[in-house]
Protein backbone atom coordinates (compact mmCIF):
# COMPACT_ATOMS: atom_id res chain seq x y z
CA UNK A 1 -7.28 -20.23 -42.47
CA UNK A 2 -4.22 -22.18 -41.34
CA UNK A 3 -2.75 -18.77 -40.37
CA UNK A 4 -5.66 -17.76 -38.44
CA UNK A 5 -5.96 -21.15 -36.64
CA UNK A 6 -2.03 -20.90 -35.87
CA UNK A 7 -2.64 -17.17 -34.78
CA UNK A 8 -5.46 -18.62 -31.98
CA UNK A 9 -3.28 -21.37 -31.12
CA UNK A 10 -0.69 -18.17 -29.92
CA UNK A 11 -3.02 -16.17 -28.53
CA UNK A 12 -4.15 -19.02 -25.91
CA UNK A 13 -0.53 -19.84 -25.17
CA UNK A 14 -0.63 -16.81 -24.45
CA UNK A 15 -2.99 -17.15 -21.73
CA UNK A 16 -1.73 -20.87 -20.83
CA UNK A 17 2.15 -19.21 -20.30
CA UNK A 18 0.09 -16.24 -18.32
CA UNK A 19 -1.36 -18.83 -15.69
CA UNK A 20 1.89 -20.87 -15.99
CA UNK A 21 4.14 -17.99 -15.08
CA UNK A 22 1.58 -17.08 -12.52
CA UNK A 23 1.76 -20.37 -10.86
CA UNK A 24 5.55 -20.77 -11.14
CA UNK A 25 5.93 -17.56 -9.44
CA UNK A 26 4.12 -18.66 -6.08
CA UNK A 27 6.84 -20.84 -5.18
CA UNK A 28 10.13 -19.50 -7.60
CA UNK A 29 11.13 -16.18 -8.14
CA UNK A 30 9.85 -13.98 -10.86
CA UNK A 31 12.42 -14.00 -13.10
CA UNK A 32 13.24 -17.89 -12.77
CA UNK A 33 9.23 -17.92 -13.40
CA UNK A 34 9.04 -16.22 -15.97
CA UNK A 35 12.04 -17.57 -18.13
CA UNK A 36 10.63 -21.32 -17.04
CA UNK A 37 7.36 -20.29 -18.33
CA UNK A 38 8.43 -19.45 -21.34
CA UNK A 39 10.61 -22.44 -21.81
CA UNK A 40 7.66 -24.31 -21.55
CA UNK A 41 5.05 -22.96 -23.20
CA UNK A 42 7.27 -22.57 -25.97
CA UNK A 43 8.10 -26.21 -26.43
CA UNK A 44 4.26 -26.86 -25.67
CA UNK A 45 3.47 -24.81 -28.66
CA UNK A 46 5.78 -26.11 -31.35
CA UNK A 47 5.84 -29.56 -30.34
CA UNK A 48 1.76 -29.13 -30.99
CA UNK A 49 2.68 -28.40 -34.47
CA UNK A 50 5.74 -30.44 -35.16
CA UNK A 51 3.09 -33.69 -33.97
CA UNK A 52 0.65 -32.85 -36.71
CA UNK A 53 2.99 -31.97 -39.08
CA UNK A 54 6.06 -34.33 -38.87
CA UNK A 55 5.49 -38.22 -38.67
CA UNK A 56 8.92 -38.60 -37.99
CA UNK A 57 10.27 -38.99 -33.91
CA UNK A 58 6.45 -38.55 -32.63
CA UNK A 59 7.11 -40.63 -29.78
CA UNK A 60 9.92 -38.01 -28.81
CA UNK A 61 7.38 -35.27 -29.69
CA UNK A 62 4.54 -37.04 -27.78
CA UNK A 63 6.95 -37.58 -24.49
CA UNK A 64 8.25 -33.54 -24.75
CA UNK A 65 4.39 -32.45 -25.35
CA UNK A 66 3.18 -34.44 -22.03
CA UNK A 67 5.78 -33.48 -20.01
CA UNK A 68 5.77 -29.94 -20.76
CA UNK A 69 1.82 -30.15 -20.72
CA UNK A 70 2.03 -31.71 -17.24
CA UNK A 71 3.79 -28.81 -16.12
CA UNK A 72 1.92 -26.60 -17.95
CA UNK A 73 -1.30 -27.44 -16.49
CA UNK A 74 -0.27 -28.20 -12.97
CA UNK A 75 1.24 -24.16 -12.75
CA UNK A 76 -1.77 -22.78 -14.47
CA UNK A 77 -4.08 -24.77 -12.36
CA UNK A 78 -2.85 -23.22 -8.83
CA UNK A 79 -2.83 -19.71 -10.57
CA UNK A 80 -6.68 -19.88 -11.07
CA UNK A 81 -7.20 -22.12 -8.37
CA UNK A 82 -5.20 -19.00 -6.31
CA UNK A 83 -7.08 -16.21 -8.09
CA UNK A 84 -10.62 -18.32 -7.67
CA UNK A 85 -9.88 -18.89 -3.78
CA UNK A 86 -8.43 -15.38 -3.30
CA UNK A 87 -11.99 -14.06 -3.79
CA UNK A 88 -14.14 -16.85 -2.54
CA UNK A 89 -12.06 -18.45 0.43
CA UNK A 90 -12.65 -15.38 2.89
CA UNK A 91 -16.33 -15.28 2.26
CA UNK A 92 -15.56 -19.46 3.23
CA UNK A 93 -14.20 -18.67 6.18
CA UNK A 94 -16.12 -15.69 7.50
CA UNK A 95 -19.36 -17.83 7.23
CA UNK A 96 -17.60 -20.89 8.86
CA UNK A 97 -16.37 -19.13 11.76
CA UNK A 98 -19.98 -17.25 12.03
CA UNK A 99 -21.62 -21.00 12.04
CA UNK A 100 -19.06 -21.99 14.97
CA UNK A 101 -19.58 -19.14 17.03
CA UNK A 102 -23.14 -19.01 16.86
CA UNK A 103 -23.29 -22.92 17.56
CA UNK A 104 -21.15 -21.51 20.74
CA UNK A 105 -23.51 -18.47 22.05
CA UNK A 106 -26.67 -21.11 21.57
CA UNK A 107 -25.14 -23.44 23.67
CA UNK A 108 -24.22 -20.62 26.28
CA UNK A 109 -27.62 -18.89 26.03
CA UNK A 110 -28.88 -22.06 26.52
CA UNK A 111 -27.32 -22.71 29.77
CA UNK A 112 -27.37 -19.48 31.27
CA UNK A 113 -31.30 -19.79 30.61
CA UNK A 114 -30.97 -22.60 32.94
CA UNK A 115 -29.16 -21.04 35.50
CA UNK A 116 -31.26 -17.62 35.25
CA UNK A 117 -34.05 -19.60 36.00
CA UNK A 118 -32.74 -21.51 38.99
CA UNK A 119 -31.60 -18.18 40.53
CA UNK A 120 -34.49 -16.84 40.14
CA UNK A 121 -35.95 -19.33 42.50
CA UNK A 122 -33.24 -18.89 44.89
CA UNK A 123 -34.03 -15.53 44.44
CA UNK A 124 -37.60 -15.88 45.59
CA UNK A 125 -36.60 -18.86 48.26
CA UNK A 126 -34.26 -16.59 50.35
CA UNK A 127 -36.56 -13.85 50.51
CA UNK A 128 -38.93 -15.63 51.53
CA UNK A 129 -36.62 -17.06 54.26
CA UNK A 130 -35.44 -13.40 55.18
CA UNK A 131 -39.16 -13.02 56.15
CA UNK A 132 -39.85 -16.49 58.02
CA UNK A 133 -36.44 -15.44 59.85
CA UNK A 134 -37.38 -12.52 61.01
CA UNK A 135 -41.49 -13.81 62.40
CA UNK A 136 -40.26 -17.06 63.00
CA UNK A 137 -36.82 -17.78 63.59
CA UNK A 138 -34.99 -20.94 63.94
CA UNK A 139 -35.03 -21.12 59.99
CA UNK A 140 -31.79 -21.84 59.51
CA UNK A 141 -31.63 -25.01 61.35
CA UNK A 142 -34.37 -26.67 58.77
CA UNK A 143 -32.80 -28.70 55.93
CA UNK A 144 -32.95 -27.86 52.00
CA UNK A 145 -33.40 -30.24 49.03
CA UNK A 146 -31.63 -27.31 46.99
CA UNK A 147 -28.19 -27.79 47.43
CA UNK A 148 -28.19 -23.89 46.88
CA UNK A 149 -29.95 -23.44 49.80
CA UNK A 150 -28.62 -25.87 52.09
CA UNK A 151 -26.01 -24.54 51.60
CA UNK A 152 -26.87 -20.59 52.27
CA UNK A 153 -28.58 -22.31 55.67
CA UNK A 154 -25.45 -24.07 56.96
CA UNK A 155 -23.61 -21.10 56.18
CA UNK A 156 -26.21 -18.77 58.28
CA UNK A 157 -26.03 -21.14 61.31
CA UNK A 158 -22.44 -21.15 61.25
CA UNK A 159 -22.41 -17.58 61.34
CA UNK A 160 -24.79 -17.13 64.05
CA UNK A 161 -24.51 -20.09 66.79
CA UNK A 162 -26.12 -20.12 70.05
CA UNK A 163 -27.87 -17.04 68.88
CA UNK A 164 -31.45 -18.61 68.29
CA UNK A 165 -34.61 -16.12 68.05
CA UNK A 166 -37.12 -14.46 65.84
CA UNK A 167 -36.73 -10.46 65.03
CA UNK A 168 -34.04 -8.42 63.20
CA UNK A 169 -31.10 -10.20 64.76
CA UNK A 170 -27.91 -11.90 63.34
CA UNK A 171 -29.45 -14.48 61.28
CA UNK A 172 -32.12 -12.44 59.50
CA UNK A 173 -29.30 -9.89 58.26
CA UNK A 174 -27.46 -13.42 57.19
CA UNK A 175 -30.43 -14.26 54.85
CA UNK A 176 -31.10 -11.11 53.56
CA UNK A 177 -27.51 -10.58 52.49
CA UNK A 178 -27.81 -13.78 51.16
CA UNK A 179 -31.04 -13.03 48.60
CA UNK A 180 -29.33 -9.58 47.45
CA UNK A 181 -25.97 -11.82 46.74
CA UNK A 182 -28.36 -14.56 45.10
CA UNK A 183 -29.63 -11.32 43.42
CA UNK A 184 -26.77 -10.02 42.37
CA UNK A 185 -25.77 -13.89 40.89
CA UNK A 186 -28.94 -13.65 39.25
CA UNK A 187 -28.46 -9.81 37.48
CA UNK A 188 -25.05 -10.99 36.01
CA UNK A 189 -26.62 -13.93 34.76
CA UNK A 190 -29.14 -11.89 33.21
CA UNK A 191 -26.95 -9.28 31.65
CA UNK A 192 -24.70 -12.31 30.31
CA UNK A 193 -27.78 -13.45 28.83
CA UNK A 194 -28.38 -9.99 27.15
CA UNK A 195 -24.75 -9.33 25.96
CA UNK A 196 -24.84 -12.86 24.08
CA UNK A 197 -28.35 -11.80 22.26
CA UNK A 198 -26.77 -8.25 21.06
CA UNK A 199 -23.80 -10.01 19.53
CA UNK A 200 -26.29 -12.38 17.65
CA UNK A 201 -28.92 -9.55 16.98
CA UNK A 202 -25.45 -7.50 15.25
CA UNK A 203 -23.08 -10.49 14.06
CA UNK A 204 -22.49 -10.55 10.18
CA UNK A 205 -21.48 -13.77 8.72
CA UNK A 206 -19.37 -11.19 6.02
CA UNK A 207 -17.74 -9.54 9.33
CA UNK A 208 -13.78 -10.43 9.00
CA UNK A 209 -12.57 -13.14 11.16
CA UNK A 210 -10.78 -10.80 13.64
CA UNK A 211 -13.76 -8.30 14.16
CA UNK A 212 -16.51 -11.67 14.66
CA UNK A 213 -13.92 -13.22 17.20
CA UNK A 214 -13.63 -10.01 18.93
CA UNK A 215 -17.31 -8.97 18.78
CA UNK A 216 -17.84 -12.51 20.54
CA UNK A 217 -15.43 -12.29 23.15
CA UNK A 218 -16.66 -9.18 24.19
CA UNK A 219 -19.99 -11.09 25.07
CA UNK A 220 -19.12 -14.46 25.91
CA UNK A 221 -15.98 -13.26 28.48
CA UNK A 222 -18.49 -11.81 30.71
CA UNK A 223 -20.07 -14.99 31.35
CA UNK A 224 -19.95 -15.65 35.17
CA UNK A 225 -19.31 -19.44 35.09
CA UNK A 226 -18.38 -20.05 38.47
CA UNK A 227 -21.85 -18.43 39.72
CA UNK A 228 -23.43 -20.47 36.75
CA UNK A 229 -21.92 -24.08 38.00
CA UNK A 230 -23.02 -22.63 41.88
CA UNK A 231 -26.19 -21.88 41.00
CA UNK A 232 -27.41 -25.00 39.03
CA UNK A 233 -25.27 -27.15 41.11
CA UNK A 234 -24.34 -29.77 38.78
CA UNK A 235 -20.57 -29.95 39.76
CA UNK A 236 -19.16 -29.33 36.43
CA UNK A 237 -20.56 -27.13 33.11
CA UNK A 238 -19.79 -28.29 29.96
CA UNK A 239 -18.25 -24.29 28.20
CA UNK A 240 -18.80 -24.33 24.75
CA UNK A 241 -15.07 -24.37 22.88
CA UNK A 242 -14.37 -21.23 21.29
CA UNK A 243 -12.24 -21.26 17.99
CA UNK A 244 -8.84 -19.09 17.56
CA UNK A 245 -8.26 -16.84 15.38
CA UNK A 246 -5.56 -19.28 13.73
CA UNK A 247 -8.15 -22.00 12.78
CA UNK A 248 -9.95 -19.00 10.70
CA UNK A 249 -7.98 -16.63 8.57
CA UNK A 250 -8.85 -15.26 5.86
CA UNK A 251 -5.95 -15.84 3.65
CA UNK A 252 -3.02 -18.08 3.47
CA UNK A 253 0.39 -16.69 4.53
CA UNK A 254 2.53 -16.98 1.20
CA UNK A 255 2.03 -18.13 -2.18
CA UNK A 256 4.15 -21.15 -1.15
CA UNK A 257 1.25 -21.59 1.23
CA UNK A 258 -1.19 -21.23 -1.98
CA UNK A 259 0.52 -23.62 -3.56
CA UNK A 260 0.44 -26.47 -1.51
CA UNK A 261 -3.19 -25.82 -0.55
CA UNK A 262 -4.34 -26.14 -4.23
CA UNK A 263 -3.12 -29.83 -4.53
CA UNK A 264 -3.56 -30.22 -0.91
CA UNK A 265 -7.57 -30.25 -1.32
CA UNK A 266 -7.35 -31.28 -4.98
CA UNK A 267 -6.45 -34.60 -3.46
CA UNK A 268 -8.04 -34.63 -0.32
CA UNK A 269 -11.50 -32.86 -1.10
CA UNK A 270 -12.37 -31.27 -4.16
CA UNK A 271 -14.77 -28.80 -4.62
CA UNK A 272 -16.02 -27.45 -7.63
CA UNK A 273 -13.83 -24.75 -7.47
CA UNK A 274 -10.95 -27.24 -7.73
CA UNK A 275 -12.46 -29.38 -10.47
CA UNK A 276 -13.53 -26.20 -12.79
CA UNK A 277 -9.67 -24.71 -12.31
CA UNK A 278 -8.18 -27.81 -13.42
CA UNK A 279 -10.80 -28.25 -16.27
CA UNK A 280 -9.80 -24.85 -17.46
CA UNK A 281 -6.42 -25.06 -17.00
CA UNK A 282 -6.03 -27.75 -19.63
CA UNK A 283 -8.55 -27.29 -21.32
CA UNK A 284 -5.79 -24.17 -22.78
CA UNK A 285 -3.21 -26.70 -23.45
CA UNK A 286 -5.73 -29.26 -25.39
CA UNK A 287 -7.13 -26.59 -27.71
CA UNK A 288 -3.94 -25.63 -28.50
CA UNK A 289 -2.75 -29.59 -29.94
CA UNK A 290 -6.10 -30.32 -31.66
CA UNK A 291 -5.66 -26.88 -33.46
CA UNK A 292 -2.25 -28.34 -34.43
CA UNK A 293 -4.12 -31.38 -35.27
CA UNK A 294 -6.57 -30.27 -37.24
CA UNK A 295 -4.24 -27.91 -38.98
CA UNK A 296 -1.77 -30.21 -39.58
CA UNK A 297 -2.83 -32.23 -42.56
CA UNK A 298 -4.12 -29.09 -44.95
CA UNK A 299 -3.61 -27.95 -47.74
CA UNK A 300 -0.11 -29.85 -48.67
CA UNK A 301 -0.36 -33.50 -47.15
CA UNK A 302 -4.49 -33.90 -48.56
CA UNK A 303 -3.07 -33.18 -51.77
CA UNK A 304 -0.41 -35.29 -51.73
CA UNK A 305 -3.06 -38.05 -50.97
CA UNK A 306 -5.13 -37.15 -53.22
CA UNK A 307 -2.46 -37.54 -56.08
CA UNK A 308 -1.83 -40.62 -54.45
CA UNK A 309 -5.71 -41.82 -54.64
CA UNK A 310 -5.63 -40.31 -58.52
CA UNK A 311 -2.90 -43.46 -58.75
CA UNK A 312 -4.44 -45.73 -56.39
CA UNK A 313 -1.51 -45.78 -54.30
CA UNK A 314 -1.16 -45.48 -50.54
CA UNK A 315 0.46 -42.37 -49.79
CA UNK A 316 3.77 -44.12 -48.44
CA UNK A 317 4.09 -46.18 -51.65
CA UNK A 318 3.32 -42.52 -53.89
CA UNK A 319 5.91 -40.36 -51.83
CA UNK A 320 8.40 -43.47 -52.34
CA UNK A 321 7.48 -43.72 -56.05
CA UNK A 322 7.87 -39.86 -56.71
CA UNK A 323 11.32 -39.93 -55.03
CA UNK A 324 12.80 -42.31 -56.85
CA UNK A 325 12.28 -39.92 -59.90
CA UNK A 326 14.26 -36.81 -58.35
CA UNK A 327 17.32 -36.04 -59.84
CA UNK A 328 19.88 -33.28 -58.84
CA UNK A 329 19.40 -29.77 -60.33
CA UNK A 330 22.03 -27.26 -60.00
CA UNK A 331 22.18 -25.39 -56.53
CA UNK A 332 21.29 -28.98 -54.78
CA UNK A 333 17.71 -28.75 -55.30
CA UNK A 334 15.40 -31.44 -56.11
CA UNK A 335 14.12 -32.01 -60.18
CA UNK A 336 11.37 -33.89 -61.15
CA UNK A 337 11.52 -34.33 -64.96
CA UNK A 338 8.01 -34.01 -66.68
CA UNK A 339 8.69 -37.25 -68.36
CA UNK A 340 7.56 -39.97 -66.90
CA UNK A 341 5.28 -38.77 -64.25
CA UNK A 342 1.62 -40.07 -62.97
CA UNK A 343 -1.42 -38.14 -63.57
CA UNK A 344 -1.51 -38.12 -59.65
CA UNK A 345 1.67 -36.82 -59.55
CA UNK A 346 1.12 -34.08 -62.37
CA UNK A 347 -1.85 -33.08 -60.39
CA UNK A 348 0.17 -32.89 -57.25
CA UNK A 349 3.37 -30.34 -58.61
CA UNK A 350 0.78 -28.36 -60.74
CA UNK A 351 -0.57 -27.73 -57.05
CA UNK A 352 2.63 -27.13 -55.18
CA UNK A 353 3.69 -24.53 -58.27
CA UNK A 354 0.56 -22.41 -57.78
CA UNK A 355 1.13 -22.35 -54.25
CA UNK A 356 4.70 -21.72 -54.29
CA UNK A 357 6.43 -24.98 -53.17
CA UNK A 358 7.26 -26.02 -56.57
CA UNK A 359 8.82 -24.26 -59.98
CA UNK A 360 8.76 -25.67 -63.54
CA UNK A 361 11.75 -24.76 -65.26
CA UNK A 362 13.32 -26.84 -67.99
CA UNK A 363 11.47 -29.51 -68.75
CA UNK A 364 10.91 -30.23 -64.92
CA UNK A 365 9.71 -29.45 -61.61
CA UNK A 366 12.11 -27.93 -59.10
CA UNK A 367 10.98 -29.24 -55.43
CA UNK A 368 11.01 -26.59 -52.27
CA UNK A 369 13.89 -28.35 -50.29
CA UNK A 370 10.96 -28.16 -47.11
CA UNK A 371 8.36 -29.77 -49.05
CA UNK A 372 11.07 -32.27 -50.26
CA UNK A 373 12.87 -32.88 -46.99
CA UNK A 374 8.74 -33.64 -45.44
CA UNK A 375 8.08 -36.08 -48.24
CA UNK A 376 11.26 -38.17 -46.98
CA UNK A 377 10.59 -37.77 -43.68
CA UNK A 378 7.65 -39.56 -44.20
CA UNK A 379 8.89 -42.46 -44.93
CA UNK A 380 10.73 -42.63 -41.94
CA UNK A 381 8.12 -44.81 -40.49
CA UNK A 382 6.94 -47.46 -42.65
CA UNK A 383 3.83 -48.38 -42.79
CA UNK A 384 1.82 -51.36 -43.90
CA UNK A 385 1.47 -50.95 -47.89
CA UNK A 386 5.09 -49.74 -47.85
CA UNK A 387 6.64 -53.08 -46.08
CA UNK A 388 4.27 -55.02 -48.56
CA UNK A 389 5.18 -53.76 -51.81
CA UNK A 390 9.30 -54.05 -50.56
CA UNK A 391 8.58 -57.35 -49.62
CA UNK A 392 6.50 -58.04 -53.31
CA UNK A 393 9.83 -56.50 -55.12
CA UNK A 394 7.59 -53.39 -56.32
């Protein structure tokens, strides 16, 4: 089972050194990526083990673990943030830049609807002067509350001075050209009006940034402003602001420019893209230490306190107790002699010789030199019991 778990462990650094070299290799080279990557999710791997298994230097463990954690999650992070973004952030855009040019052509529409309408009373006014002209005369020396038309008057009786009358003269042709210009004003008005409704009627909010921008401009660049502010006479018109291109692309530029976007709105405003893509990204590296973890103390170190419950002992003061009872066999290895020994610690080599970490030979019980070198490692770090039966002489 320990295998298996250790096997898992692998297979997601696997994946974590997969995101990491990913990530690494938006902003280094491939190579320097992938040898980094390695680096550390090597040390991420065994340190995982080495904290579950040694008790020895685990600050030093603990300090290499988060560090190379750190990196490891940061790297693997932008790599799915990247690949998340790469799929959804155009789709982002698209429909952004759809919202902003639509809020545009409504606010044209809506002002060329005012205009259409006011020049289609001019429309109707100046005909209807073209025919008082021409029965009546002496039309254009009336004044206007229309600025429009005031204007179209003063402009007839400059044309035509001293030349007063009724009848087909100088200033009726000066008032009918002036209704087919007001007209005219009123037909490009019109067909802005129309070109702006087709590009709604065939706009696609999944349209690419480039083809919207230049589906709009095709419409809203045939606007006639200058005969809009003329016609409703309000001095200035307030043009809705059309985005650039620049302000809506569909993907960033480099993976440098990946990079710095992922922490960029991680910080700023995180979305649940950003939240999920960190959450995954170490949630790989935490798996892999509580596998350690929970690996770490079986089969070897729960027998070794249960031999050391078997003698009511803590498991410092049991290690230290069976120590003191090795003696040197040839070849440098570690001999327990069966005299003298606890029922805990019979019950503990009987163990270690069925599983291969002990041999009885002679009268004795030769030690693994691993298993031996762990038991004294654990004393490195005394604990309680152990400073309390020194101090008691034990």
């Amino acid at each position: 089972m320990i295998r298996g778990l250790f096997v898992v462990s692998v297979l997601l650094s696997v994946v974590s050194w997969y995101t990491t070299f990913e990530g690494m290799a938006l902003y280094l080279s491939r190579w320097f990526a992938l040898l980094a990557s390695l680096g550390v999710q090597g040390a991420l791997l065994f340190t995982a083990w080495l904290l579950g298994s040694h008790r020895a230097r685990r600050t030093q463990i603990i300090v290499v673990y988060s560090i190379t954690a750190l990196v490891s999650v940061a790297f693997s992070y932008v790599s799915l943030y990247t690949w998340f973004a790469q799929r959804e952030r155009p789709a982002l855009v698209q429909r952004q830049l759809f919202d902003r040019l639509a809020a545009a052509a409504q606010q044209a529409e809506e002002t060329l609807t005012a205009a259409s309408g006011e020049a289609r009373k001019h429309v109707v006014a100046l005909e209807e002067m073209t025919e008082a002209e021409k029965r009546v005369g002496y039309l254009a020396k009336a004044v206007d509350a229309d600025p429009y038309l005031a204007k179209a008057r003063e402009a007839v009786a400059q044309e035509a001075q001293g030349r007063e009358g009724s009848g087909e003269g100088v200033r009726y042709s000066a008032f009918a050209r002036y209704a087919r210009l007001a007209q005219q004003t009123q037909a490009q008005i019109d067909g802005a009006r129309q070109g702006l409704a087709q590009w709604r009627s065939r706009a696609n909010p999944t349209d690419a940034s480039a083809e919207q921008l230049r589906g709009f401009h095709a419409a809203y660049d045939g606007i006639p402003w200058v005969e809009v502010t003329s016609t409703l006479h309000n001095g200035t018109i307030a043009r809705p602001s059309v985005p650039s291109l620049a302000e809506f692309v569909d993907q960033t530029g480099s993976g440098q420019e990946d990079l710095m976007l992922a922490f960029t709105e991680l910080f700023s405003a995180p979305t649940g893209r950003h939240v999920f893509s960190l959450a995954l990204a170490a949630f790989l590296d935490v798996i892999i230490i509580l596998i350690a973890l929970v690996s770490s103390g079986a089969p070897e170190s729960q027998w070794a306190q249960g031999a050391a419950a078997l003698d009511s002992l803590d498991g410092q003061v049991f290690a230290r107790d069976l120590l003191r009872k090795v003696q040197v066999a040839p070849g440098g290895l570690a001999r327990l002699p069966d005299e003298g020994l606890s029922a805990g610690e019979t019950q503990l080599l009987l163990l270690l010789s069925n599983r291969g970490l002990a041999t009885h030979a002679d009268g004795g019980f030769l030690l693994d030199p691993a298993y031996h070198a762990s038991l004294v490692e654990g004393l490195a770090v005394r604990g309680v019991p152990l400073r309390a039966s020194r101090a008691a002489g034990v």
